[in-house]
N, C-alpha and C. Protein backbone atom coordinates (compact mmCIF):
# COMPACT_ATOMS: atom_id res chain seq x y z
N UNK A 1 89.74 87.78 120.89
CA UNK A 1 90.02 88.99 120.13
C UNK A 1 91.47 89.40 120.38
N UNK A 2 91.95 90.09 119.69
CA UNK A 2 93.54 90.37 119.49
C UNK A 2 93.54 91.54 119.58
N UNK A 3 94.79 91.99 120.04
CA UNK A 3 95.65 93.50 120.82
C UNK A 3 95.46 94.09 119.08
N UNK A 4 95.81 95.42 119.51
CA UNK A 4 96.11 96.17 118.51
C UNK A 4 97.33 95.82 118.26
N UNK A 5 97.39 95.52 116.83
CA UNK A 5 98.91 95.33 116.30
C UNK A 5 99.17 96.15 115.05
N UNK A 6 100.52 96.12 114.19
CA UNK A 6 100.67 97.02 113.12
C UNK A 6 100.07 96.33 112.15
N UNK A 7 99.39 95.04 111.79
CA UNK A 7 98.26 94.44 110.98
C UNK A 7 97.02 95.08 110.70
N UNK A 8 96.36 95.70 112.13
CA UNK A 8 95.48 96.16 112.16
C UNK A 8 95.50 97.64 112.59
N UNK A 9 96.51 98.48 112.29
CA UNK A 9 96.97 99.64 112.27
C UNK A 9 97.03 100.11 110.52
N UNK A 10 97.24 98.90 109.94
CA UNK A 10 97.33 99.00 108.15
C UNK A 10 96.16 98.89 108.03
N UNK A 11 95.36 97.92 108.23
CA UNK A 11 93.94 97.63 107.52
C UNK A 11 93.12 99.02 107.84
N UNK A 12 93.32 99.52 108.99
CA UNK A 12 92.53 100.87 109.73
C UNK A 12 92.30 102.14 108.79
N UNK A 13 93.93 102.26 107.97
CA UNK A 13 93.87 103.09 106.98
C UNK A 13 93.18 102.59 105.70
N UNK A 14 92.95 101.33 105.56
CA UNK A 14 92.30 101.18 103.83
C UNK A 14 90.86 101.01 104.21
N UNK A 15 90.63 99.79 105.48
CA UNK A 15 89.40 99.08 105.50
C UNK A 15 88.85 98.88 106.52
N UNK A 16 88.08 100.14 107.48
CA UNK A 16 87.92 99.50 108.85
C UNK A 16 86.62 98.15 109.08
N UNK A 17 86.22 97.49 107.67
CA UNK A 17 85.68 96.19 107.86
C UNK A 17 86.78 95.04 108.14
N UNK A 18 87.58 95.42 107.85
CA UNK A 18 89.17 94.76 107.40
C UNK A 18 89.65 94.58 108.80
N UNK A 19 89.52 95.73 109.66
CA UNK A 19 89.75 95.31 111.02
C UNK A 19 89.00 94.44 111.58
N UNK A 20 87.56 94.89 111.40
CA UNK A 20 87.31 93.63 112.51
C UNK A 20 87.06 92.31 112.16
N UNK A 21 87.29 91.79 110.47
CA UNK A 21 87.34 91.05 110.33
C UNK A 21 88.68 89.97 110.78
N UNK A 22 89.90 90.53 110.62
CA UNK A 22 91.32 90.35 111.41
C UNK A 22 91.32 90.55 112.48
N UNK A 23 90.56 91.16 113.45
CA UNK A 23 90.59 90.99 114.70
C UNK A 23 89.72 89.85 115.23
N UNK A 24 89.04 89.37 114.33
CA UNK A 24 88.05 88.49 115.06
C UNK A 24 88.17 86.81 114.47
N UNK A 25 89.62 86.70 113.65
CA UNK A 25 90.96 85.65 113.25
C UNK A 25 89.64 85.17 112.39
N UNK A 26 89.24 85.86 111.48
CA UNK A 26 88.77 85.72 110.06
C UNK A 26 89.38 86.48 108.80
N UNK A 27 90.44 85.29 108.23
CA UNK A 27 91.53 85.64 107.71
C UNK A 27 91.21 85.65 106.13
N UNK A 28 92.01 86.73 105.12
CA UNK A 28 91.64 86.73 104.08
C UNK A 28 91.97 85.79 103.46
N UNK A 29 91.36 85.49 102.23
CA UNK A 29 91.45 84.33 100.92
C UNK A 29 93.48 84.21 101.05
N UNK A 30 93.91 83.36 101.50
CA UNK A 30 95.24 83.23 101.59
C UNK A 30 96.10 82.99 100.20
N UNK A 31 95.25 82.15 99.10
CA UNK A 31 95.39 82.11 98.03
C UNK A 31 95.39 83.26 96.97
N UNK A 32 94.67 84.41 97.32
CA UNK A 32 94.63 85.75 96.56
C UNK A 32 95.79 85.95 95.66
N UNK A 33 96.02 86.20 94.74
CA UNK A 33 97.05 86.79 93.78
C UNK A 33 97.58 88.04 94.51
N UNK A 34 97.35 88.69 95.01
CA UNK A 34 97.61 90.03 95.59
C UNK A 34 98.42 89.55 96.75
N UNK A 35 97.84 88.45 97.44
CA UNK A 35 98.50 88.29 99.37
C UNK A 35 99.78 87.33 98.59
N UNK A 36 99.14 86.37 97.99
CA UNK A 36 100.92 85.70 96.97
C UNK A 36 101.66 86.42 96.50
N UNK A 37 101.75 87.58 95.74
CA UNK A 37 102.39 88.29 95.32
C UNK A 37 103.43 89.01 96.56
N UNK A 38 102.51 89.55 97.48
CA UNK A 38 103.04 90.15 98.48
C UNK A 38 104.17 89.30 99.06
N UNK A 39 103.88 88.18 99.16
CA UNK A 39 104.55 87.09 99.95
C UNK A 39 105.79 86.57 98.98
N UNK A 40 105.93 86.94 98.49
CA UNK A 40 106.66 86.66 97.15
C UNK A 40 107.70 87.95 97.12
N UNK A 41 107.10 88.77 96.97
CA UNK A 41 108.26 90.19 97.48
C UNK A 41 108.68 90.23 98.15
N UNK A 42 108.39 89.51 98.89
CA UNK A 42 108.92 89.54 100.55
C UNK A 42 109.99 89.03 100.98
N UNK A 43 109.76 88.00 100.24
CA UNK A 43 110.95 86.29 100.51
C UNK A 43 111.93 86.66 99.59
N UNK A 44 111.79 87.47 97.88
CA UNK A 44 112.63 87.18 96.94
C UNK A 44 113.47 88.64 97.57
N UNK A 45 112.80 89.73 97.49
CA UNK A 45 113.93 90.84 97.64
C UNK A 45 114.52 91.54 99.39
N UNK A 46 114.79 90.32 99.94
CA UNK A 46 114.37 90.49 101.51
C UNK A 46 115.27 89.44 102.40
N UNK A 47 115.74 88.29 101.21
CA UNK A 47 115.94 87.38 102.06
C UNK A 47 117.12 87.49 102.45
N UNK A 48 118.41 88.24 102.33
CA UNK A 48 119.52 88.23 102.88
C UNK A 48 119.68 89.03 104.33
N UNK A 49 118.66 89.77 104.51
CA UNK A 49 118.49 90.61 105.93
C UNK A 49 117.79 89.48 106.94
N UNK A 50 118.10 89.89 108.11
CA UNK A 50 116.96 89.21 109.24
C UNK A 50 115.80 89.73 109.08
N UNK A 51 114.59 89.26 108.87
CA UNK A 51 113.43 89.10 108.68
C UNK A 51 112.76 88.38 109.64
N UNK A 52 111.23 88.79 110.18
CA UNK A 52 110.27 89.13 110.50
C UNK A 52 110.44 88.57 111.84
N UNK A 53 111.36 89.80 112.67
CA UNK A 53 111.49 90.00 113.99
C UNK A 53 109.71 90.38 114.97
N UNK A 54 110.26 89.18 115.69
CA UNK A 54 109.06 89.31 116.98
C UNK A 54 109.27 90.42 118.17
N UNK A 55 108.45 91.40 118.00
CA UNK A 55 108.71 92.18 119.64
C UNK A 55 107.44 92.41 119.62
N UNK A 56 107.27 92.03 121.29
CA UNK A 56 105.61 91.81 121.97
C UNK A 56 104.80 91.55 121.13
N UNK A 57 103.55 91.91 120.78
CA UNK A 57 102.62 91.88 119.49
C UNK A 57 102.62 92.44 118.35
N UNK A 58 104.59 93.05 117.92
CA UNK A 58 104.61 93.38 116.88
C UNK A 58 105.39 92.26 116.23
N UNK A 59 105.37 92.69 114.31
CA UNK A 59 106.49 91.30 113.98
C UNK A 59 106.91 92.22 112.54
N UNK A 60 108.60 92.58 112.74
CA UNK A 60 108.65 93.90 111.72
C UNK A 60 108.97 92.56 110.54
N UNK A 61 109.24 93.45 109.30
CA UNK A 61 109.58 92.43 107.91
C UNK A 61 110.96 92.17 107.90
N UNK A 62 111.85 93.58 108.28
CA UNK A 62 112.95 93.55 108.34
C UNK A 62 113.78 94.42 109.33
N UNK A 63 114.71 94.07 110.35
CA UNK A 63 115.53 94.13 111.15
C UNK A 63 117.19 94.62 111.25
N UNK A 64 117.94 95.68 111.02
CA UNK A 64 118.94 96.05 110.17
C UNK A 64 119.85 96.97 111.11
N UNK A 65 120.66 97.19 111.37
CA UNK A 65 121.80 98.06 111.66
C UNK A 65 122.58 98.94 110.48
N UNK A 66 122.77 100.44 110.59
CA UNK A 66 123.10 101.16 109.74
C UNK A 66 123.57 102.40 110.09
N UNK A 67 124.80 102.87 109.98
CA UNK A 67 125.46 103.95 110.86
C UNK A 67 125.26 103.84 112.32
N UNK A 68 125.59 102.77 112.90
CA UNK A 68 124.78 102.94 114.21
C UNK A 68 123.53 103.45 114.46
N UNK A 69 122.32 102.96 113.93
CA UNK A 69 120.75 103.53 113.85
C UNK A 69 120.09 102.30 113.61
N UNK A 70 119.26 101.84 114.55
CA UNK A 70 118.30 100.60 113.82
C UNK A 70 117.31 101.37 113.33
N UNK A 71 117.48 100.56 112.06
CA UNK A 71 116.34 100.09 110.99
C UNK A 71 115.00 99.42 111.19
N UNK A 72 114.31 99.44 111.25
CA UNK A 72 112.82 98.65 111.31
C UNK A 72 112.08 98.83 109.51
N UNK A 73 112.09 97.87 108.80
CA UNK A 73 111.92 97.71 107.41
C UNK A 73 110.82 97.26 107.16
N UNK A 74 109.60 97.93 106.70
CA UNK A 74 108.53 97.36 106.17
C UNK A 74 108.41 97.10 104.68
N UNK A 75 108.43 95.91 103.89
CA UNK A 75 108.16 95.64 102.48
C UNK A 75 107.05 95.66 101.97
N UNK A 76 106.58 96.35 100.70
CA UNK A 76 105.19 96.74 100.54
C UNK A 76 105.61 96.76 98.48
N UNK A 77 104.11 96.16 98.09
CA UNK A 77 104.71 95.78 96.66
C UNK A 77 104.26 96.89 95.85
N UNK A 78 103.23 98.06 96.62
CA UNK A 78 102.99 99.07 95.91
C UNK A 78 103.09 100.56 96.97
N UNK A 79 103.27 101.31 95.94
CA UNK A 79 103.24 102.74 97.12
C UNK A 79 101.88 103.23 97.06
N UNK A 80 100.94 102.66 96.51
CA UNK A 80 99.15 102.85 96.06
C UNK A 80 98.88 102.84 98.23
N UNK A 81 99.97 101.57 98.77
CA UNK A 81 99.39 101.45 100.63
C UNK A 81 100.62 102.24 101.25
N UNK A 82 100.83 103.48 100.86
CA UNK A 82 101.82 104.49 101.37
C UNK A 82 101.16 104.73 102.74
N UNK A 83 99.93 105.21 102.80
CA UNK A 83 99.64 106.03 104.17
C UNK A 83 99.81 104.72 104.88
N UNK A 84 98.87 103.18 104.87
CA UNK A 84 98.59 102.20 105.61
C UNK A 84 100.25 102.02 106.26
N UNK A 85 100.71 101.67 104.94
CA UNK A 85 102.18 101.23 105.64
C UNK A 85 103.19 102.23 106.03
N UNK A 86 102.98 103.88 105.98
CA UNK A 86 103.59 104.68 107.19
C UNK A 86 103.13 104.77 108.44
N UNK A 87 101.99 104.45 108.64
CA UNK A 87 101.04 104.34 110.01
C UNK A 87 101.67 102.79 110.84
N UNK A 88 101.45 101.90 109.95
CA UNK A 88 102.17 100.67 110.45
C UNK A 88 103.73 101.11 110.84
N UNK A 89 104.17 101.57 110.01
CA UNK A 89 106.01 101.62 110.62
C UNK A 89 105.93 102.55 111.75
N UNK A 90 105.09 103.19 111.66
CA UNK A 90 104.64 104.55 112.92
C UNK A 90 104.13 103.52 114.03
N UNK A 91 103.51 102.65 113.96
CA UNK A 91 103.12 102.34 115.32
C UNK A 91 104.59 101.59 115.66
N UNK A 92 105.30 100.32 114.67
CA UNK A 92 105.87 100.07 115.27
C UNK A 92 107.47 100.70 116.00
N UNK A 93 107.25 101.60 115.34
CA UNK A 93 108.58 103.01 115.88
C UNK A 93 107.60 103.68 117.34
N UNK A 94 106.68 103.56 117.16
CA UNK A 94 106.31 103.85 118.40
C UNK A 94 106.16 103.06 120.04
N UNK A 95 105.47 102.03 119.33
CA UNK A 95 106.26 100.65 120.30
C UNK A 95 107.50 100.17 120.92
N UNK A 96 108.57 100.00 119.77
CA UNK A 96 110.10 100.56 120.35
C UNK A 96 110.40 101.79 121.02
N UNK A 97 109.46 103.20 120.50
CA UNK A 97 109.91 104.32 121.74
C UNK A 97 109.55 103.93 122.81
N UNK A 98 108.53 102.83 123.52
CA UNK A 98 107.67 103.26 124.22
C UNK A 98 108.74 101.65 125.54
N UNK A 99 109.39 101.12 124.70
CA UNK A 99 110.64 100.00 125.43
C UNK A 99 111.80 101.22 125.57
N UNK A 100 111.94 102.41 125.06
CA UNK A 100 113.11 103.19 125.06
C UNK A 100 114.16 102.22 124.06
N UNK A 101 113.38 101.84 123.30
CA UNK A 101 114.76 101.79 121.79
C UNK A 101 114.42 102.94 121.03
N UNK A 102 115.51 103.62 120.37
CA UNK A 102 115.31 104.63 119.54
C UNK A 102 115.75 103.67 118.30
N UNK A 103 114.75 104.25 117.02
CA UNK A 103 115.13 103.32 115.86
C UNK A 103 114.29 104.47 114.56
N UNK A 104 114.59 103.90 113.45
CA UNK A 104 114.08 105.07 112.51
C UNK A 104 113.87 103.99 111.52
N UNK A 105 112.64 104.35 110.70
CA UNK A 105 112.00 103.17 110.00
C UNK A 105 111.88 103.42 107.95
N UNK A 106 111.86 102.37 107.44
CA UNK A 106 112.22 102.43 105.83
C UNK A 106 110.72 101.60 105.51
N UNK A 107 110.31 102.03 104.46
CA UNK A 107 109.12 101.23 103.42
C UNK A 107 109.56 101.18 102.28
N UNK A 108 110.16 99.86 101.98
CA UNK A 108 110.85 99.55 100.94
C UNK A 108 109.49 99.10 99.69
N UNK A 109 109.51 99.28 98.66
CA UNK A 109 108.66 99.11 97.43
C UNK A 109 109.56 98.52 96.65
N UNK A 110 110.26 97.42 96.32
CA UNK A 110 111.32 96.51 95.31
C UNK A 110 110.54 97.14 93.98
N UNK A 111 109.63 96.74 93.47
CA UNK A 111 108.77 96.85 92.28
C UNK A 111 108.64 98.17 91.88
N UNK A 112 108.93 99.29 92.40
CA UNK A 112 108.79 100.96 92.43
C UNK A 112 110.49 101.27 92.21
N UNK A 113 110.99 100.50 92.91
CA UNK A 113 112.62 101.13 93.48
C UNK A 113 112.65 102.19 93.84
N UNK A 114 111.72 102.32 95.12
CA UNK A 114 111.34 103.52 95.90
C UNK A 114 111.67 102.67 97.71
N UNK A 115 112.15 103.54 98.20
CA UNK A 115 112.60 103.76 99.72
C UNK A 115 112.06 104.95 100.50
N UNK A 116 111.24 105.13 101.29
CA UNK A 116 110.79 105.80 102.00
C UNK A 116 111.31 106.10 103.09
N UNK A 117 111.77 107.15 103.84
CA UNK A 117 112.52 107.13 105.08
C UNK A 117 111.33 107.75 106.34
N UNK A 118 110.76 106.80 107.80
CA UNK A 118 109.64 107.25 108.23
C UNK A 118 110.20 107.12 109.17
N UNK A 119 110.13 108.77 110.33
CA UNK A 119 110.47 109.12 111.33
C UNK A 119 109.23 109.48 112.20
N UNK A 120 109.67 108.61 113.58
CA UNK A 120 108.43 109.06 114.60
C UNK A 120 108.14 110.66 114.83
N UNK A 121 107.41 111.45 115.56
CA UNK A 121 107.18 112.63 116.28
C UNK A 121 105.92 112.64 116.75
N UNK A 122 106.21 113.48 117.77
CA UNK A 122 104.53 113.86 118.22
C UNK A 122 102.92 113.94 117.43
N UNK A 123 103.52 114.28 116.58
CA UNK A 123 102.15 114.49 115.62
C UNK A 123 101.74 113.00 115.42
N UNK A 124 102.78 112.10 114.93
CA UNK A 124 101.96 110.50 114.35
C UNK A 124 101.78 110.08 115.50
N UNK A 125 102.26 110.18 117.09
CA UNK A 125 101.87 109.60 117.94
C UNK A 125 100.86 109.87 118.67
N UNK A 126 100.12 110.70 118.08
CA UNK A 126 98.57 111.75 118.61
C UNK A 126 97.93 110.50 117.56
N UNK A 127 98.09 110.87 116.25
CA UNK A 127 97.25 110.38 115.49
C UNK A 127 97.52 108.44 115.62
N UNK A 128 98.46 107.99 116.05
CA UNK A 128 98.08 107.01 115.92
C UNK A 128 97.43 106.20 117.38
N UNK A 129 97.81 106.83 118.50
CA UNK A 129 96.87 106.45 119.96
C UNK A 129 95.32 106.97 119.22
N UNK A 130 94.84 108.44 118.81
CA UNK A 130 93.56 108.14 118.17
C UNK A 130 93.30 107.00 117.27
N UNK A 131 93.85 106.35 116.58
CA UNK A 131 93.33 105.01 115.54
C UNK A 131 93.19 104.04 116.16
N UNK A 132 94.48 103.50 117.37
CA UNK A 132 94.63 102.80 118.56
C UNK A 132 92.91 102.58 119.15
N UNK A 133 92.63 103.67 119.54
CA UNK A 133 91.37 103.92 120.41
C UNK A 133 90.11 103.34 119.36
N UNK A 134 90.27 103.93 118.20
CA UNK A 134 89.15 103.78 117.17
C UNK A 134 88.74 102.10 116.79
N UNK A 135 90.19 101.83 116.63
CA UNK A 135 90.35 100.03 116.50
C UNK A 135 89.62 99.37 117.69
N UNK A 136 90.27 99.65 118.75
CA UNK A 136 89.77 99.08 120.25
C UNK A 136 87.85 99.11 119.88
N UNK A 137 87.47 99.98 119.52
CA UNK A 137 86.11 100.76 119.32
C UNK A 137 85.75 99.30 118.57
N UNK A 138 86.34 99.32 117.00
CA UNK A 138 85.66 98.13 116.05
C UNK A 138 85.49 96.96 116.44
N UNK A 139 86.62 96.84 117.13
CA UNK A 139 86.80 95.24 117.72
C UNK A 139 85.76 94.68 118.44
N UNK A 140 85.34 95.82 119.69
CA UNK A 140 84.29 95.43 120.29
C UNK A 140 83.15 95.66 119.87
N UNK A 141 83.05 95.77 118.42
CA UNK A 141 81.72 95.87 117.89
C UNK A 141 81.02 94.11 117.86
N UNK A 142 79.59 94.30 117.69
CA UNK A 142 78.93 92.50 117.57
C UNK A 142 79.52 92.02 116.42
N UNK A 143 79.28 93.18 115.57
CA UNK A 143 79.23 92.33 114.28
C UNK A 143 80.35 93.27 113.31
N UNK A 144 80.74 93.56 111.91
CA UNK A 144 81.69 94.38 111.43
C UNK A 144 80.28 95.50 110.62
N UNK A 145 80.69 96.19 110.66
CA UNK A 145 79.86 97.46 109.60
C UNK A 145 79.69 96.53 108.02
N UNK A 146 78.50 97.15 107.68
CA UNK A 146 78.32 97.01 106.43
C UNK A 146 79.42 96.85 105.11
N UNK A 147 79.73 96.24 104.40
CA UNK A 147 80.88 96.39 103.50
C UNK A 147 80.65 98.08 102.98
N UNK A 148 81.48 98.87 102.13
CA UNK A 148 81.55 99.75 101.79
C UNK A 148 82.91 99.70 100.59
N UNK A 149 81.95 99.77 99.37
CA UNK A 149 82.98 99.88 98.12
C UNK A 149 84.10 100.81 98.07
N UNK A 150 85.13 100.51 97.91
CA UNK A 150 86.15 101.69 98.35
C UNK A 150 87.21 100.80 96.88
N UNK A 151 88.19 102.19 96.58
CA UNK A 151 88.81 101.69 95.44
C UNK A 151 89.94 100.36 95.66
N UNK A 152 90.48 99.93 96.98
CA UNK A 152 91.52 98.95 97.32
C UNK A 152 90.53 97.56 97.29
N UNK A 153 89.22 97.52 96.88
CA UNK A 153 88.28 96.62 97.26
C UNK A 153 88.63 95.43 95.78
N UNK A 154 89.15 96.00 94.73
CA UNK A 154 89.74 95.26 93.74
C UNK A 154 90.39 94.26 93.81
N UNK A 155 91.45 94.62 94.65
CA UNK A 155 92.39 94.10 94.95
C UNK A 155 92.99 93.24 96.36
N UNK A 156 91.65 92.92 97.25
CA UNK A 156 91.06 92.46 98.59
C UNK A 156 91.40 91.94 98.60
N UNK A 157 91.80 90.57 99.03
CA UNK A 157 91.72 89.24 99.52
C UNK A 157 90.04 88.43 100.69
N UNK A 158 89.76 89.84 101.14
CA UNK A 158 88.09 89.44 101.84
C UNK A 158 86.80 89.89 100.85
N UNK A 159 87.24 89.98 99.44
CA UNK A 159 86.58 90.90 98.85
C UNK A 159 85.44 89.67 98.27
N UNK A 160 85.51 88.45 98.21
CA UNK A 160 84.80 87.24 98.32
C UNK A 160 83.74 87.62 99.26
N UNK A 161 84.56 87.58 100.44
CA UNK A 161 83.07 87.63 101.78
C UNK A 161 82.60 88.92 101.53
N UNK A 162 83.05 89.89 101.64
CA UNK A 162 81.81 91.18 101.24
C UNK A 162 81.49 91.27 100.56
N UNK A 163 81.72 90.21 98.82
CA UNK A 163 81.18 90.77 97.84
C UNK A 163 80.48 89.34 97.36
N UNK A 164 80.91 88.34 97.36
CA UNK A 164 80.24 87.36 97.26
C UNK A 164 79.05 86.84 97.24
């Protein structure tokens, strides 16, 4: 089973079947139109920056210097996963507070031509040690909860295995 990471800090907000299916390295339909697409945004409007920096069990999309301020850049092809992917840039701005890097984080949407600017504080770091805890909770479950139809279920990549 795997640490809490900002993978399963995103799925927490859309799909907590989603967690423990990714925590337990049962990975979605890789072929999905949705996870290609993603992967595709990623590489085409992304590739001149350093991209998908490793620190401990995090791995950001993008890596950047700017007025003297690091950047930590998450790419996301819709703002429909706004909360998932401010919680994700939140943990990993929280992870760097927690090495004593100070850094301030962007959720870039290419397809929107929307930029989000996401700053740590006390409040997301309450709420995200509670999700932290909640995850830890799923993981060690036997089995994952029942599927549960939810509107991002369209657009799944595991939506085969729960719905299949």
């Amino acid at each position: 089973m795997s640490e809490v990471n900002g993978t399963l800090i995103w799925f927490y907000y859309i799909c907590k079947r989603e967690v423990w299916l990714m925590s337990h390295n049962i990975l979605p339909n890789q072929h999905d139109n949705n996870i290609e697409y993603g992967r595709f945004i990623h590489e085409y409007y992304y590739n001149k920056k350093e991209k998908e920096i490793l620190f401990g069990n995090t791995k950001f999309d993008v890596l950047y210097q700017k007025n003297n301020k690091l950047i930590i850049g998450e790419t996301k092809k819709s703002s429909a996963y706004l909360k998932p992917s401010e919680m994700q840039l939140l943990f990993y701005l929280k992870t760097l507070k927690e090495s004593k890097i100070d850094a301030i984080g962007e959720i870039n949407i290419p397809e929107e031509k929307k930029k989000f600017k996401i700053e740590l504080d006390e409040l997301n770091i309450k709420e995200l040690i509670e999700a932290e805890n909640n995850i830890v909770e799923i993981m060690n479950k036997e089995k994952p909860d029942s599927p549960l139809r939810i509107n991002f279920c369209k657009k799944c990549g595991y939506s085969e295995y729960c719905w299949g």
